[in-house]
PDB file of N, CA and C in Angstrom:
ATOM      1  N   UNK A   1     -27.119  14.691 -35.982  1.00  0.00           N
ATOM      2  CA  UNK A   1     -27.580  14.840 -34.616  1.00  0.00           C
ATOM      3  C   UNK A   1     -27.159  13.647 -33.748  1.00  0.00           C
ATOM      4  N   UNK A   2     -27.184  12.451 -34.614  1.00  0.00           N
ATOM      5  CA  UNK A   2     -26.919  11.307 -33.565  1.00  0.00           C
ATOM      6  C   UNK A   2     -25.631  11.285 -33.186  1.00  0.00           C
ATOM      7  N   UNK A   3     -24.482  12.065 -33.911  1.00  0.00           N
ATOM      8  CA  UNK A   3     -22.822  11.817 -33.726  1.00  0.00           C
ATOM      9  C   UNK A   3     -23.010  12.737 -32.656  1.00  0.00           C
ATOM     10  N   UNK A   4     -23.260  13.481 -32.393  1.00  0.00           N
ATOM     11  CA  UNK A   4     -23.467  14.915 -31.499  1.00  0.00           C
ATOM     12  C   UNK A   4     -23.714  14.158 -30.252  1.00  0.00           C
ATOM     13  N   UNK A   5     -25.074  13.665 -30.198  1.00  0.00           N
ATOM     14  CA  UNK A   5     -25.048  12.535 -29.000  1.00  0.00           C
ATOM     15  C   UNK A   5     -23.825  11.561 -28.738  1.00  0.00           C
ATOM     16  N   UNK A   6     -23.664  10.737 -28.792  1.00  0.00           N
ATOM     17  CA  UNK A   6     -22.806   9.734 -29.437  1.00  0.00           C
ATOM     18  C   UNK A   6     -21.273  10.887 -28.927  1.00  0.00           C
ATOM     19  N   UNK A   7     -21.031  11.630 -29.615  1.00  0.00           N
ATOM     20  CA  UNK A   7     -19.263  12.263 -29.165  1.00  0.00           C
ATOM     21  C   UNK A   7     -19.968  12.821 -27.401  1.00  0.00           C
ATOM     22  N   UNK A   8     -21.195  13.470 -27.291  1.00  0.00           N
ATOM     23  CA  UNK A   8     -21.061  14.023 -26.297  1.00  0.00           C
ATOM     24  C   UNK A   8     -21.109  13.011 -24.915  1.00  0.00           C
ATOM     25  N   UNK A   9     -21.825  11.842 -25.190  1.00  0.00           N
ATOM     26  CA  UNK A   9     -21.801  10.513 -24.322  1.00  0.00           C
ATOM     27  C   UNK A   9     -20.579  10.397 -24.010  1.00  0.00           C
ATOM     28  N   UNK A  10     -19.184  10.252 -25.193  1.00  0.00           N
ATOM     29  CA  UNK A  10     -17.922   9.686 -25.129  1.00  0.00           C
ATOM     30  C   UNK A  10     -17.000  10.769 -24.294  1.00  0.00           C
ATOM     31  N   UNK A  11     -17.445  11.966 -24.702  1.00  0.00           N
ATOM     32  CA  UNK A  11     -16.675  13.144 -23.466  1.00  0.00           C
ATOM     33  C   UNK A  11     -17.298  12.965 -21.991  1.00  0.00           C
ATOM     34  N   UNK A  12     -18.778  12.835 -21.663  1.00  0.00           N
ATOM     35  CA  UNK A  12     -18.818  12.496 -20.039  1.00  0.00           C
ATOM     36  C   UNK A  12     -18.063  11.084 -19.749  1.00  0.00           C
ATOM     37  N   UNK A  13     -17.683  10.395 -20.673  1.00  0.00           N
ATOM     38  CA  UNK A  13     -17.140   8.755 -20.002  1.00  0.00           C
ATOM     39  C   UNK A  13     -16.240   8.867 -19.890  1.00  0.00           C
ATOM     40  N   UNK A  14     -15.155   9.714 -20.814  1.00  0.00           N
ATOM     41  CA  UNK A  14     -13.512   9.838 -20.581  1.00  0.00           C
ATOM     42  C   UNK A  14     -13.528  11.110 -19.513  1.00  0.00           C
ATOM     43  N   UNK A  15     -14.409  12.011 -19.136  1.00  0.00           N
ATOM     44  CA  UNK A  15     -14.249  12.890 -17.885  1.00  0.00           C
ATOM     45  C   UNK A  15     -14.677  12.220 -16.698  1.00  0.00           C
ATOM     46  N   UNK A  16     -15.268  11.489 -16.712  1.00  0.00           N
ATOM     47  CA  UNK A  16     -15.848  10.666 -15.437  1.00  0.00           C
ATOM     48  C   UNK A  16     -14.840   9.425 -15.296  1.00  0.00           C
ATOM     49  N   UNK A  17     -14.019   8.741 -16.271  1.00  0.00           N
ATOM     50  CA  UNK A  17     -13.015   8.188 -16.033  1.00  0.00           C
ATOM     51  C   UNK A  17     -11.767   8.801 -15.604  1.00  0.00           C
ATOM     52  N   UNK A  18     -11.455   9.784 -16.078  1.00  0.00           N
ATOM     53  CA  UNK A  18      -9.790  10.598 -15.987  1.00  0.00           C
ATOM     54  C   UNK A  18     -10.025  11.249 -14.223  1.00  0.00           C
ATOM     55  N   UNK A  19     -11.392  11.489 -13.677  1.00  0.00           N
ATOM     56  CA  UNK A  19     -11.253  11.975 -12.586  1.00  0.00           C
ATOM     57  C   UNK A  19     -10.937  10.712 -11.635  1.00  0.00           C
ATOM     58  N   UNK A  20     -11.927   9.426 -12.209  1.00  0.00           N
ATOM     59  CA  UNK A  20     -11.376   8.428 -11.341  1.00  0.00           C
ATOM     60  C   UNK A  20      -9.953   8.276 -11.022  1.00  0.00           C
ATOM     61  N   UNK A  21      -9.369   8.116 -12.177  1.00  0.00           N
ATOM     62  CA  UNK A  21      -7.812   7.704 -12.790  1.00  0.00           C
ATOM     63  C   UNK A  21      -7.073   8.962 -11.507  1.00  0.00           C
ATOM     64  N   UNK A  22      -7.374  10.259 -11.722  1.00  0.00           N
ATOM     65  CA  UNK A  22      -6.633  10.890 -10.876  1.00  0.00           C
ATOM     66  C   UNK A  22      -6.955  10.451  -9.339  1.00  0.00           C
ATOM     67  N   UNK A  23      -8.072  10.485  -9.006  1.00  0.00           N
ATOM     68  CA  UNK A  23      -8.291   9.836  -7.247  1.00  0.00           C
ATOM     69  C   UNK A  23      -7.332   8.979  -7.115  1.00  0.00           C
ATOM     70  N   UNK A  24      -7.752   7.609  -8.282  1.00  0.00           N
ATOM     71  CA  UNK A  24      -6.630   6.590  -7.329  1.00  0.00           C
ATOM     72  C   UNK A  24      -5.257   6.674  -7.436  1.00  0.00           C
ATOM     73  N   UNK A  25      -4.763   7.744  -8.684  1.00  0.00           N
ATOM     74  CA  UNK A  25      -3.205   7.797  -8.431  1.00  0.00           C
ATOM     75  C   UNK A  25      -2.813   8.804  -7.199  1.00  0.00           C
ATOM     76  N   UNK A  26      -3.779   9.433  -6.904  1.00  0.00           N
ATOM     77  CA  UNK A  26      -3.565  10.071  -5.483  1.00  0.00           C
ATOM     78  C   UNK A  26      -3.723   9.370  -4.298  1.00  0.00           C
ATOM     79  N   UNK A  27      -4.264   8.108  -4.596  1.00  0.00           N
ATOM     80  CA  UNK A  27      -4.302   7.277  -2.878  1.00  0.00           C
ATOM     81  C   UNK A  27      -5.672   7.330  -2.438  1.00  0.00           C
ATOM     82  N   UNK A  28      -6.720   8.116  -3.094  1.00  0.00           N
ATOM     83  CA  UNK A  28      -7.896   8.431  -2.481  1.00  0.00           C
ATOM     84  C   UNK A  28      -8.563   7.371  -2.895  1.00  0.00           C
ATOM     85  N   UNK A  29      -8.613   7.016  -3.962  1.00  0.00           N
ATOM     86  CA  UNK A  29      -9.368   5.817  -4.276  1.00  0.00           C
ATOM     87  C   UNK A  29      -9.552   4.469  -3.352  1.00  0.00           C
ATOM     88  N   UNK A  30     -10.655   3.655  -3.206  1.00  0.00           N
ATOM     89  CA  UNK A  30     -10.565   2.464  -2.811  1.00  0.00           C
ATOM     90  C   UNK A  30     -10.305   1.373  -3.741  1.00  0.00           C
ATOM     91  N   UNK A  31      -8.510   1.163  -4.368  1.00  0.00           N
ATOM     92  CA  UNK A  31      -8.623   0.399  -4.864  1.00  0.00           C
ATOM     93  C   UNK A  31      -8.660  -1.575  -4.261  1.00  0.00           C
ATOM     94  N   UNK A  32      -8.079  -2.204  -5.308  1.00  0.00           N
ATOM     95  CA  UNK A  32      -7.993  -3.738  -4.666  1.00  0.00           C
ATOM     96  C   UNK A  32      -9.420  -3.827  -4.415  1.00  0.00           C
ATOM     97  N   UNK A  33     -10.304  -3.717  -5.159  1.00  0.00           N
ATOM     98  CA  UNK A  33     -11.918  -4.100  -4.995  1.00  0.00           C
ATOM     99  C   UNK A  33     -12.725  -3.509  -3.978  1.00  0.00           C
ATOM    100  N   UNK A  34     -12.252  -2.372  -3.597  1.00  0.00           N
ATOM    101  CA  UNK A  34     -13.289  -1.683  -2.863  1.00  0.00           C
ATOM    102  C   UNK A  34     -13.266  -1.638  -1.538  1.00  0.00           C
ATOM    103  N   UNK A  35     -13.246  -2.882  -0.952  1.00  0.00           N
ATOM    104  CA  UNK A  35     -12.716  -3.415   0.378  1.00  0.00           C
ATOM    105  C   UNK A  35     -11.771  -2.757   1.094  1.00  0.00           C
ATOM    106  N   UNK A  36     -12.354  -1.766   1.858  1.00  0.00           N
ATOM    107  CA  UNK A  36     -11.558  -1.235   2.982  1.00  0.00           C
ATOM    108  C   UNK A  36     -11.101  -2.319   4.156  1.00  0.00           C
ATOM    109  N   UNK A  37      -9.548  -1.743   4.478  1.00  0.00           N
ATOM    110  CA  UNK A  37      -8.469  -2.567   5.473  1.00  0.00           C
ATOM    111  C   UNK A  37      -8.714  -1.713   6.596  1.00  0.00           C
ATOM    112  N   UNK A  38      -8.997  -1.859   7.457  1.00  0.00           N
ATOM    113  CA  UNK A  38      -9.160  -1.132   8.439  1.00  0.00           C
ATOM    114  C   UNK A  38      -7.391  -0.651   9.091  1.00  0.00           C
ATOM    115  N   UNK A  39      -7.152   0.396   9.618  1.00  0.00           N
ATOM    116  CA  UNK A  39      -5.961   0.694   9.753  1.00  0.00           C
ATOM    117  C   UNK A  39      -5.405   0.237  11.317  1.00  0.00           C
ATOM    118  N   UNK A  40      -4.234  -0.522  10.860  1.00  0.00           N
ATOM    119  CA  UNK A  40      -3.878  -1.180  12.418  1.00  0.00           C
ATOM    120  C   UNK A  40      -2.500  -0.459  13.154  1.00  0.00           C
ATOM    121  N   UNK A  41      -2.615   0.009  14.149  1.00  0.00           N
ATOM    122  CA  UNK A  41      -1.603   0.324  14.869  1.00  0.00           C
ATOM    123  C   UNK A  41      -0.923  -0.919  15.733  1.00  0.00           C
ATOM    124  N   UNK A  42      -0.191  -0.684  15.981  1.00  0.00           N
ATOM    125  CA  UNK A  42       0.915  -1.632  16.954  1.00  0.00           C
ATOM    126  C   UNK A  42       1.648  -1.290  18.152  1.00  0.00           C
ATOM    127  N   UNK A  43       2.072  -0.828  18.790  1.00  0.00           N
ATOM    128  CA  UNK A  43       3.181  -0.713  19.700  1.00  0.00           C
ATOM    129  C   UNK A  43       4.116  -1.951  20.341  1.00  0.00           C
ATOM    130  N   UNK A  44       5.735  -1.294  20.826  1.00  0.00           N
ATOM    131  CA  UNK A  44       6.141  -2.516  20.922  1.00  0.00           C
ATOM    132  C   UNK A  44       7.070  -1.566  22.291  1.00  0.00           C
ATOM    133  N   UNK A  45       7.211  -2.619  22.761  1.00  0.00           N
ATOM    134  CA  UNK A  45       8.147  -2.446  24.331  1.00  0.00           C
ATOM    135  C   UNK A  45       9.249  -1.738  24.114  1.00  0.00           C
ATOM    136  N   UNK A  46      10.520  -1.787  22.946  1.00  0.00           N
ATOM    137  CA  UNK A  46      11.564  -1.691  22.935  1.00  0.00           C
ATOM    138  C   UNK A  46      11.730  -1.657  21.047  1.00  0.00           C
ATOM    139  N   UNK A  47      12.293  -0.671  20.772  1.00  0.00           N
ATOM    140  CA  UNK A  47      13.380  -1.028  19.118  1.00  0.00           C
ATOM    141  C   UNK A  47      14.543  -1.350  19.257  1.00  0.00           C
ATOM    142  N   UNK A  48      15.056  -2.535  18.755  1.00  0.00           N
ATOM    143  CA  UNK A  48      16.169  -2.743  18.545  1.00  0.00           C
ATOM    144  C   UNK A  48      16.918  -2.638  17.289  1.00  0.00           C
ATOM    145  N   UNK A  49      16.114  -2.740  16.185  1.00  0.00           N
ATOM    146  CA  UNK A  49      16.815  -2.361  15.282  1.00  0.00           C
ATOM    147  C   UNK A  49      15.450  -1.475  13.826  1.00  0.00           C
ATOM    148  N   UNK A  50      15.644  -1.232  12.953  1.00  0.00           N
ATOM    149  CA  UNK A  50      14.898  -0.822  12.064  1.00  0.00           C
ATOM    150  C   UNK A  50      15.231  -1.368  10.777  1.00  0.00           C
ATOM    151  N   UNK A  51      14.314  -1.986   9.813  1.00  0.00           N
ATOM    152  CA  UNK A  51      14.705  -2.435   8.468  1.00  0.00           C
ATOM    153  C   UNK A  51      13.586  -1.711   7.237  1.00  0.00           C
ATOM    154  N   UNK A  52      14.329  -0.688   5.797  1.00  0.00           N
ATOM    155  CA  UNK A  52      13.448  -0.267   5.035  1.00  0.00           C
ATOM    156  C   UNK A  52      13.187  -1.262   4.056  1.00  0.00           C
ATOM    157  N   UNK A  53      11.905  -1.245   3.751  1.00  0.00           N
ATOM    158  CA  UNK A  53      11.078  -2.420   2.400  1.00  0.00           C
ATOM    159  C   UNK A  53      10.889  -1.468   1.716  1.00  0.00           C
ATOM    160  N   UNK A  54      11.405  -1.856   0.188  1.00  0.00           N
ATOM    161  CA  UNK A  54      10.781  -1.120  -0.915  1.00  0.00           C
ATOM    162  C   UNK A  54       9.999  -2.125  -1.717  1.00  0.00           C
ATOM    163  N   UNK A  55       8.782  -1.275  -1.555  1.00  0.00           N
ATOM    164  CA  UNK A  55       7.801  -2.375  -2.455  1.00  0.00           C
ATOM    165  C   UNK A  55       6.813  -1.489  -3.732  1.00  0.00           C
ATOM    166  N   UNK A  56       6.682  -2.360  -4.422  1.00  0.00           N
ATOM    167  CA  UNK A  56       5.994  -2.011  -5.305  1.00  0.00           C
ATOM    168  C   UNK A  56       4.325  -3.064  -5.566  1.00  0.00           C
ATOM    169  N   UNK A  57       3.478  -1.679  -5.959  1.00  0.00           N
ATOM    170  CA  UNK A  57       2.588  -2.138  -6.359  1.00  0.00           C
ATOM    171  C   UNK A  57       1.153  -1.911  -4.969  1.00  0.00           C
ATOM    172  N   UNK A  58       1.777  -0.894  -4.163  1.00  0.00           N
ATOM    173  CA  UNK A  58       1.044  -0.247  -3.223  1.00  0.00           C
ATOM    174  C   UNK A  58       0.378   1.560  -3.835  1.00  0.00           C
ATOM    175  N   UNK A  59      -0.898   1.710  -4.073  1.00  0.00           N
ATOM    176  CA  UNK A  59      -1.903   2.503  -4.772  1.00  0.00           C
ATOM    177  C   UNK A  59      -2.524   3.659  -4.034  1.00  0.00           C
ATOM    178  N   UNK A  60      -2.690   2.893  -2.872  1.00  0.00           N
ATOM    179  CA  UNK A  60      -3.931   3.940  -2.224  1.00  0.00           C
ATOM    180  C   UNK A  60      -3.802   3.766  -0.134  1.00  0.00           C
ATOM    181  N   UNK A  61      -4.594   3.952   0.168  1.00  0.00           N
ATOM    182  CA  UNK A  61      -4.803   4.186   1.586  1.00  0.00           C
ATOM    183  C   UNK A  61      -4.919   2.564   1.925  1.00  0.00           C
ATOM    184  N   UNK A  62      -5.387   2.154   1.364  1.00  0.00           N
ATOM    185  CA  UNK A  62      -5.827   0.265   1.046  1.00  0.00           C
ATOM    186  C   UNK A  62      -5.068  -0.374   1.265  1.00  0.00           C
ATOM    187  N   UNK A  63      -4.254  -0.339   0.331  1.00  0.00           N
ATOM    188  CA  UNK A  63      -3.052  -0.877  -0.219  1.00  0.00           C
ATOM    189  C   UNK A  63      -2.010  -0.802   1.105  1.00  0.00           C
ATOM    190  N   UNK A  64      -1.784   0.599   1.760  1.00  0.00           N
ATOM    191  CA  UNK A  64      -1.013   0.726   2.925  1.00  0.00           C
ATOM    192  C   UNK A  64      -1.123  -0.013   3.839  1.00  0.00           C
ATOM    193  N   UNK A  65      -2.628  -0.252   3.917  1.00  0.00           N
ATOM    194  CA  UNK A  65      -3.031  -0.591   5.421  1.00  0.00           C
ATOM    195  C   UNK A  65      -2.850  -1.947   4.833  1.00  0.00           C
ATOM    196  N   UNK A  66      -2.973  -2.361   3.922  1.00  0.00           N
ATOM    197  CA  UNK A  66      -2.652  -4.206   3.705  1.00  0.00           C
ATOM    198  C   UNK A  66      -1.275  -4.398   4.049  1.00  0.00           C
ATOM    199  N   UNK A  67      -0.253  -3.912   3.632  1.00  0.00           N
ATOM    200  CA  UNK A  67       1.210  -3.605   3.851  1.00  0.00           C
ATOM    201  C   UNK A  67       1.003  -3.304   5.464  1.00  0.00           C
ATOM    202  N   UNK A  68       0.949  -2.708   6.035  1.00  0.00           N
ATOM    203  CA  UNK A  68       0.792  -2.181   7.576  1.00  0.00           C
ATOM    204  C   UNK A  68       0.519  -3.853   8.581  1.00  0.00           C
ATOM    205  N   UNK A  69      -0.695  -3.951   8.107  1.00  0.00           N
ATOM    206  CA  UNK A  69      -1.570  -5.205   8.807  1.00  0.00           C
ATOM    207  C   UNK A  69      -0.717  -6.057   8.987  1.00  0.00           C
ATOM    208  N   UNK A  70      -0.214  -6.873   7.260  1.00  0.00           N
ATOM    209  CA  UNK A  70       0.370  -7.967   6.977  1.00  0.00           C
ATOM    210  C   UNK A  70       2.140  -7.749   8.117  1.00  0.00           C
ATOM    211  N   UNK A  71       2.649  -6.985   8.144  1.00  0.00           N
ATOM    212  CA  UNK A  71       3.566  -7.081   8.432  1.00  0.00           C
ATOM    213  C   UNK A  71       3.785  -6.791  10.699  1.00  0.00           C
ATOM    214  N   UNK A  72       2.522  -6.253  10.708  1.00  0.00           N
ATOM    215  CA  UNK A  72       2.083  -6.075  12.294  1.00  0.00           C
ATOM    216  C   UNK A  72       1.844  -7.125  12.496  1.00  0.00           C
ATOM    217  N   UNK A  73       1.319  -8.387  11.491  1.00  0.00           N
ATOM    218  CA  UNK A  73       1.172  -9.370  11.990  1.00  0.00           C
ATOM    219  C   UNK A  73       2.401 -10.337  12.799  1.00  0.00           C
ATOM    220  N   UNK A  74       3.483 -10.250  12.404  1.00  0.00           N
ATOM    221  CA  UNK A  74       4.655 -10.579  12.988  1.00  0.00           C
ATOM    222  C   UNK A  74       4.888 -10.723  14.361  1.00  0.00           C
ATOM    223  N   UNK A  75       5.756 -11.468  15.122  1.00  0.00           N
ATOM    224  CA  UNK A  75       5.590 -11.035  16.415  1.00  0.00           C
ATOM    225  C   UNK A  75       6.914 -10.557  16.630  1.00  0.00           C
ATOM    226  N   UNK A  76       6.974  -8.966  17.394  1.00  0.00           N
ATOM    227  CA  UNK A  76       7.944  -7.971  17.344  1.00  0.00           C
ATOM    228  C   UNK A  76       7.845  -7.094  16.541  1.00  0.00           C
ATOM    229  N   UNK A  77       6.805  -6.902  15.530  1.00  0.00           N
ATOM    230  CA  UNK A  77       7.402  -5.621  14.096  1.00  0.00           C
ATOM    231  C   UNK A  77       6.053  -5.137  14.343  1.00  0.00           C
ATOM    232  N   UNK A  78       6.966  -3.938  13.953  1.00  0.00           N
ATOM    233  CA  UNK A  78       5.810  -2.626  13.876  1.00  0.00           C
ATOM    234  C   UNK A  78       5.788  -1.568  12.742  1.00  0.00           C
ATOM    235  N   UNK A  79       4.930  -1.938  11.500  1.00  0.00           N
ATOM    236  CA  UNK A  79       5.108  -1.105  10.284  1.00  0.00           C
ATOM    237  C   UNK A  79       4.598   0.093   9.989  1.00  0.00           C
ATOM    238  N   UNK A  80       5.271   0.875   9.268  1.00  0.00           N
ATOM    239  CA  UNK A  80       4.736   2.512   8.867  1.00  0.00           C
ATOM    240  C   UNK A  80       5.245   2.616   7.194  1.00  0.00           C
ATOM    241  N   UNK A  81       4.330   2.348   6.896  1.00  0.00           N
ATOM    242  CA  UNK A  81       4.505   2.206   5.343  1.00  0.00           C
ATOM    243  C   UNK A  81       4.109   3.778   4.455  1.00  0.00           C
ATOM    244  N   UNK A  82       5.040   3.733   3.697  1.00  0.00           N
ATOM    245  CA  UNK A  82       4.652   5.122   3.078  1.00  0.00           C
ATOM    246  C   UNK A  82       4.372   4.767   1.130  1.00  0.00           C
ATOM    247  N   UNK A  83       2.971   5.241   0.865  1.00  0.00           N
ATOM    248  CA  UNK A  83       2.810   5.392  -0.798  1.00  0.00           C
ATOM    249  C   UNK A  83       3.748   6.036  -1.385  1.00  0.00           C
ATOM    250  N   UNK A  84       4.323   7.506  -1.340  1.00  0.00           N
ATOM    251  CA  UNK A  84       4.595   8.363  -2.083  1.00  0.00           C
ATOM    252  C   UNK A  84       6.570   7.416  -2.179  1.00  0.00           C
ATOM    253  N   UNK A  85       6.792   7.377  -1.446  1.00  0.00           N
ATOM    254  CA  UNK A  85       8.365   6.813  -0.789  1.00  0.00           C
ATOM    255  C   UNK A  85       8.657   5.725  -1.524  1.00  0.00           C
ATOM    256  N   UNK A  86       6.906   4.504  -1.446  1.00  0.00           N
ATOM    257  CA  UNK A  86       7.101   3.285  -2.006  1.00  0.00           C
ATOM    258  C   UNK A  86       8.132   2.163  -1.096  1.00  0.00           C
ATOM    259  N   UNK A  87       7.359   2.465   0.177  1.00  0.00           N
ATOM    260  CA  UNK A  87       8.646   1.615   1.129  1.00  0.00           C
ATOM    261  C   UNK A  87       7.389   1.691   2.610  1.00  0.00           C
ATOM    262  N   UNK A  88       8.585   1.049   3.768  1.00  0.00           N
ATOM    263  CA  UNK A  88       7.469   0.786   4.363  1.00  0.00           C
ATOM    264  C   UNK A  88       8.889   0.343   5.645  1.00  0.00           C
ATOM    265  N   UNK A  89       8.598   1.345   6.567  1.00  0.00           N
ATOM    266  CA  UNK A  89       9.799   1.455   8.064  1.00  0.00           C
ATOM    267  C   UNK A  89       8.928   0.182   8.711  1.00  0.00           C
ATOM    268  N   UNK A  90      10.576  -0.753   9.106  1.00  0.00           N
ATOM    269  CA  UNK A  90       9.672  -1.730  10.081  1.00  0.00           C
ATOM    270  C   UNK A  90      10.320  -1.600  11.339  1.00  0.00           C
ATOM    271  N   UNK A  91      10.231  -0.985  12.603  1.00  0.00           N
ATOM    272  CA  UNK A  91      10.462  -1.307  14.097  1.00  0.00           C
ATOM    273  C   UNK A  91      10.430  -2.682  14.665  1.00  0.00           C
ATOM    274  N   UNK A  92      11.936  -3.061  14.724  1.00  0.00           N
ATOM    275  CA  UNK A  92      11.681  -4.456  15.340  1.00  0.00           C
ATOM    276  C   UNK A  92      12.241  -4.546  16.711  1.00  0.00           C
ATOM    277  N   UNK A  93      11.961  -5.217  17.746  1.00  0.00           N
ATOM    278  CA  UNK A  93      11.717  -5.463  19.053  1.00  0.00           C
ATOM    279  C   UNK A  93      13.064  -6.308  18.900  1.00  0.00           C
ATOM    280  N   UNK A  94      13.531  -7.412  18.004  1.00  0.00           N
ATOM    281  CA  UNK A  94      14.272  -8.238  17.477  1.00  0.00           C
ATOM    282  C   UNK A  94      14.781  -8.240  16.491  1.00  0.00           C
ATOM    283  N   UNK A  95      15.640  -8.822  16.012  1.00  0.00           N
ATOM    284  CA  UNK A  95      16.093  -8.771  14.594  1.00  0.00           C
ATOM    285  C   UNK A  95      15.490  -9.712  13.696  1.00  0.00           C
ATOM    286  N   UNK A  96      14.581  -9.940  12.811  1.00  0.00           N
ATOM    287  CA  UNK A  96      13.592 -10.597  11.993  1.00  0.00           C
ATOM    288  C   UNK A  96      14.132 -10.576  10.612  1.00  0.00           C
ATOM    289  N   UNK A  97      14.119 -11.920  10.190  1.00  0.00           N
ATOM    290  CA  UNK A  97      14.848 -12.331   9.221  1.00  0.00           C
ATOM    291  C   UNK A  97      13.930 -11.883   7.985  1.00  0.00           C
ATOM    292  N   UNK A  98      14.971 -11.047   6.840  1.00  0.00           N
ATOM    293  CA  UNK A  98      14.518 -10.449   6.030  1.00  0.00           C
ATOM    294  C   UNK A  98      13.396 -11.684   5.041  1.00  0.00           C
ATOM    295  N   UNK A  99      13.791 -12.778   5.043  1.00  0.00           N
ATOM    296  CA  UNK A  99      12.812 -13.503   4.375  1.00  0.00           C
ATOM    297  C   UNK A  99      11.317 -13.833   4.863  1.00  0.00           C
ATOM    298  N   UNK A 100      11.195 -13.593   6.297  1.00  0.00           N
ATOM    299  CA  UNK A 100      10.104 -13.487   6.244  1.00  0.00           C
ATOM    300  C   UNK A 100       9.109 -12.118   6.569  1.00  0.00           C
ATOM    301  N   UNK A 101       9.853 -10.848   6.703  1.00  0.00           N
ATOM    302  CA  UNK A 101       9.350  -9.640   6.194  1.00  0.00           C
ATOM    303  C   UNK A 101       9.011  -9.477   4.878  1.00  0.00           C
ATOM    304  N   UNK A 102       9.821 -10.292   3.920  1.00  0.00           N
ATOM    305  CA  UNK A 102       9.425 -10.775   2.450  1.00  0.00           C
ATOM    306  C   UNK A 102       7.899 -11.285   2.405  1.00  0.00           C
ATOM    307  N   UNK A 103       7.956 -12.563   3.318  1.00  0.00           N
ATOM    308  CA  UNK A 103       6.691 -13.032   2.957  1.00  0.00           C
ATOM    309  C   UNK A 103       5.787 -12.177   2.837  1.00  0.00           C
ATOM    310  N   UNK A 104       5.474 -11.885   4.172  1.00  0.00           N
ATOM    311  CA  UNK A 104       4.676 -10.990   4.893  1.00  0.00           C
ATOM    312  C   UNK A 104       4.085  -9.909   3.684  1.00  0.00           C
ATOM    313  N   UNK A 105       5.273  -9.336   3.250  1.00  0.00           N
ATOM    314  CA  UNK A 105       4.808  -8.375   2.106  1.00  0.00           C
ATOM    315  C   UNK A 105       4.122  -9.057   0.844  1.00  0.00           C
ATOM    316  N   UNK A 106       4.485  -9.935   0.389  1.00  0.00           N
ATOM    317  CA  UNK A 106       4.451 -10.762  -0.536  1.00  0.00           C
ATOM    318  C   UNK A 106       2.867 -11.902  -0.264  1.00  0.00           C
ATOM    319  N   UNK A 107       2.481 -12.064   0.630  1.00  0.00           N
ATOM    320  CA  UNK A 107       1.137 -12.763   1.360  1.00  0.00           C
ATOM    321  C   UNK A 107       0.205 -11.527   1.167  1.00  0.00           C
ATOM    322  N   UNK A 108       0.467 -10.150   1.324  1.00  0.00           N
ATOM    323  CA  UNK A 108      -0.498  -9.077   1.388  1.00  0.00           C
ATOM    324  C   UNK A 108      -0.861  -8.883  -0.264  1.00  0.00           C
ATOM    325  N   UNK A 109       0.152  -9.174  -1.113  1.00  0.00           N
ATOM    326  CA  UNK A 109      -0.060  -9.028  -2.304  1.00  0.00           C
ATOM    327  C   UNK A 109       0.938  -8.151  -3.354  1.00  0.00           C
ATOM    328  N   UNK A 110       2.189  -7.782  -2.753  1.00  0.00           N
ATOM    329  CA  UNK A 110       2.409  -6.862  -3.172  1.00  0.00           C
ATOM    330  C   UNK A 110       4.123  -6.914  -3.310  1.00  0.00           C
ATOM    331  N   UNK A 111       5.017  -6.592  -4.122  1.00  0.00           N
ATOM    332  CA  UNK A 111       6.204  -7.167  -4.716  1.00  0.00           C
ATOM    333  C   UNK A 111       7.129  -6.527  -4.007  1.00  0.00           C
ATOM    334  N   UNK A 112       8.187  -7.197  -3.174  1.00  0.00           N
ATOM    335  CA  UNK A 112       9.823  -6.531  -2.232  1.00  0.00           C
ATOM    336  C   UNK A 112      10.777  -6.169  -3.422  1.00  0.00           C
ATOM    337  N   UNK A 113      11.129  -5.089  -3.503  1.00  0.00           N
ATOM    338  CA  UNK A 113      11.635  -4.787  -4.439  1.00  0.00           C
ATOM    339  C   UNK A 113      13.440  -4.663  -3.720  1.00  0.00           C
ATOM    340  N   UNK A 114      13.484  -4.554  -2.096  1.00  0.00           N
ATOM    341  CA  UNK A 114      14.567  -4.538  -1.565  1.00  0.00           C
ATOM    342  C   UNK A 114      14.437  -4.367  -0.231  1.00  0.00           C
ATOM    343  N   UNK A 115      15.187  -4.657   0.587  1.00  0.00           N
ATOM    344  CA  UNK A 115      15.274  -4.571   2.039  1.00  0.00           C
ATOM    345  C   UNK A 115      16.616  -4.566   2.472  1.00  0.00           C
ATOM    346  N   UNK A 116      16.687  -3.193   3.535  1.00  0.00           N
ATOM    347  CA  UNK A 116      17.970  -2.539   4.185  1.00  0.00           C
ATOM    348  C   UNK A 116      17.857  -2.337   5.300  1.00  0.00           C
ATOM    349  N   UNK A 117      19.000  -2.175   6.043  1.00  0.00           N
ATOM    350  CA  UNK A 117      18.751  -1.875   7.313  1.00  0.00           C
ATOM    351  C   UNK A 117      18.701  -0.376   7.068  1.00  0.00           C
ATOM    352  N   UNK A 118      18.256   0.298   7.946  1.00  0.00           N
ATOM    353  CA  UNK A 118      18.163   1.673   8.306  1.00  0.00           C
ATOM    354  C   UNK A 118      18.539   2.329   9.732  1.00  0.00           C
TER     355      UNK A 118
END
């Protein structure tokens, strides 16, 4: 009787885990500790040019908006970062030197795997 308990405990923990596991590989999850980024828009006067970031290690809705924020922070860039793509369109007003669109990504937490113009 007690294994009965005991296996049936261990099936609600791996079903109550595997649903988690699916949320956050869908983006729904709040990962990075829970802490919602509030989502920042930007606008800018003029594009002059466009550069794509491929980054890794972006999860959820969270994760975007950290990528988004960090890189709006700039003066001239305006980011639209995509999970599924794993990249992240930057609108620049100017031409902004790829090393510090690096940072930027890299200060939010999260690894440049490449940067192109587009």
């Amino acid at each position: 009787m007690a294994d009965a308990i005991i296996l049936i405990v261990v099936v609600v923990l791996v079903l109550i885990a595997l649903r988690s596991s699916i949320r956050h590989f869908k983006g729904e999850g709040g990962c990075c500790g829970g802490e919602k980024v509030p989502k920042q828009s930007k606008k800018l006067t003029g594009v002059s040019c466009r550069k794509r970031i491929l980054i890794e290690g972006m999860h959820c809705e969270n994760c975007r908006n950290s990528v988004e924020r960090s890189i709006n922070r700039l003066e001239g860039a305006s980011a639209k970062a995509d999970l599924v793509k794993k990249q992240a369109i930057v609108s620049m007003e100017r031409e902004i030197e790829d090393e510090k669109l690096k940072k930027a990504v890299e200060d939010a937490g999260y690894q440049v795997i490449g940067i192109e113009r587009c």
